[in-house]
Protein backbone atom coordinates (compact mmCIF):
# COMPACT_ATOMS: atom_id res chain seq x y z
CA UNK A 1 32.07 20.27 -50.56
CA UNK A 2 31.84 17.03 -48.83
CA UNK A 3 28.78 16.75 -46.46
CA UNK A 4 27.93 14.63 -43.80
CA UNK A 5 24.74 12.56 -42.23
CA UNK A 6 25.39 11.62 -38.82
CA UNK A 7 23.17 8.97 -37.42
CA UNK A 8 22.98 8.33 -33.87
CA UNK A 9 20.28 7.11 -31.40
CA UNK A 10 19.01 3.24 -30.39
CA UNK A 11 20.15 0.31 -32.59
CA UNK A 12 17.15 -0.74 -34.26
CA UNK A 13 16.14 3.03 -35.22
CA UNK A 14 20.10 3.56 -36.29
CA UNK A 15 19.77 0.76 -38.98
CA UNK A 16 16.25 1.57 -40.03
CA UNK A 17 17.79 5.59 -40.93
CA UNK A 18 21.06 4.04 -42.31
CA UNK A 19 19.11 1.76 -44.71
CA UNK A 20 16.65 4.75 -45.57
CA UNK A 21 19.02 7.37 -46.28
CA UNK A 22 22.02 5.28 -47.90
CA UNK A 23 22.61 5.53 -51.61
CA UNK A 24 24.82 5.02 -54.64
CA UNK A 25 26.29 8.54 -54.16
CA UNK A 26 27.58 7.89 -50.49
CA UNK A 27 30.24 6.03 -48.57
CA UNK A 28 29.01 4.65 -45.30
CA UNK A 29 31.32 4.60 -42.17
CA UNK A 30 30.18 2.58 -39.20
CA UNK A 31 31.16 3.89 -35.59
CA UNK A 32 30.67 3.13 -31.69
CA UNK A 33 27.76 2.20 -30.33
CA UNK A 34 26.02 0.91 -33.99
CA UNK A 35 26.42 5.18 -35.32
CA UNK A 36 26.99 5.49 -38.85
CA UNK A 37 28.30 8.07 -41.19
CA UNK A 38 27.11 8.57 -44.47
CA UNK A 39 29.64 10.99 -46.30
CA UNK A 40 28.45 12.60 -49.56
CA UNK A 41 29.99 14.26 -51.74
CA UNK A 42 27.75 17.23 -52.12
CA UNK A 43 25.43 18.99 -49.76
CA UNK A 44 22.27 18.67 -52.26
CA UNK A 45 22.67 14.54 -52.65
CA UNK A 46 22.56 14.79 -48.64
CA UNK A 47 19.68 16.64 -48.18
CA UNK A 48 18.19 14.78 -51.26
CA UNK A 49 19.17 11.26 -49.28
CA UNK A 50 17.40 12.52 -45.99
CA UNK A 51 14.01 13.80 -48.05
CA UNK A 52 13.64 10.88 -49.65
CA UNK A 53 14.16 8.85 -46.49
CA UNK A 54 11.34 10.91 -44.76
CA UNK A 55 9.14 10.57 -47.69
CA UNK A 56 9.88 6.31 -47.39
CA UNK A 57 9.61 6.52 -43.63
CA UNK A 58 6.18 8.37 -43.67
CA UNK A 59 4.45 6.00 -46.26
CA UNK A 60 4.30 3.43 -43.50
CA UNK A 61 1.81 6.31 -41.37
CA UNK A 62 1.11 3.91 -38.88
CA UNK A 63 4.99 2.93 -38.04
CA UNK A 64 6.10 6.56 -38.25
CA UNK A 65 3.19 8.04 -36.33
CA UNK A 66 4.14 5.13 -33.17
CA UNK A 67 7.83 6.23 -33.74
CA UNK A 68 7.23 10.22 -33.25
CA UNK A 69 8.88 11.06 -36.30
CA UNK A 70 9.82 14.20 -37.40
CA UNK A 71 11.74 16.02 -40.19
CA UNK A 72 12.79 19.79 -40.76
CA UNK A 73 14.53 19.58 -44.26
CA UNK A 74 17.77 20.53 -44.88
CA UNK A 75 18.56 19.80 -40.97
CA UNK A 76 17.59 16.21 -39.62
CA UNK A 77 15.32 13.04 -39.56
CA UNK A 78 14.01 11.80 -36.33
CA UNK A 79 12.66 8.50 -36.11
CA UNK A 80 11.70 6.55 -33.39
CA UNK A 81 14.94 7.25 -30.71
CA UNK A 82 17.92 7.53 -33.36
CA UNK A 83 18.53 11.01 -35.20
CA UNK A 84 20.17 11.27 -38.70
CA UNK A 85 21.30 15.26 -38.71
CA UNK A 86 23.41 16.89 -41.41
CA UNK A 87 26.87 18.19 -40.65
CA UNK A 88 28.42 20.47 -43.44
């Protein structure tokens, strides 16, 4: 079942997620407003894409502490003012 990560927020934060959590396994749709898409095919790559986003995100603890970053997994990735949440 196709799933989707829906990234929406600020510009700079939007392309920091979108370059984070885009892979080999995922076609990327851009919208209004610099918003992306990322459809995958399967619910597991998704939540795979936006764990190992968080993980690349939090390495830098400086940057992601200034940004207020969170991450509940399986749900969404905040950073900064953009949001990348999954939509089944």
């Amino acid at each position: 079942m196709e799933t989707v990560i829906e990234i929406t927020g600020q510009v700079n934060g939007n392309f920091k997620l979108r370059s984070a959590c885009c892979t080999t396994e995922c076609t990327d749709i851009k919208k209004h407003f610099q918003n992306f898409t990322l459809v995958f095919k399967t619910k597991k790559d998704a939540v795979k894409a936006l764990s190992e986003a968080y993980q690349y995100l939090k390495s830098d603890k400086e940057d992601w502490e200034a940004s207020i970053g969170s991450y509940l997994r399986g749900y969404s990735l905040n950073y900064d003012a953009s949001r990348a949440k999954i939509i089944s």
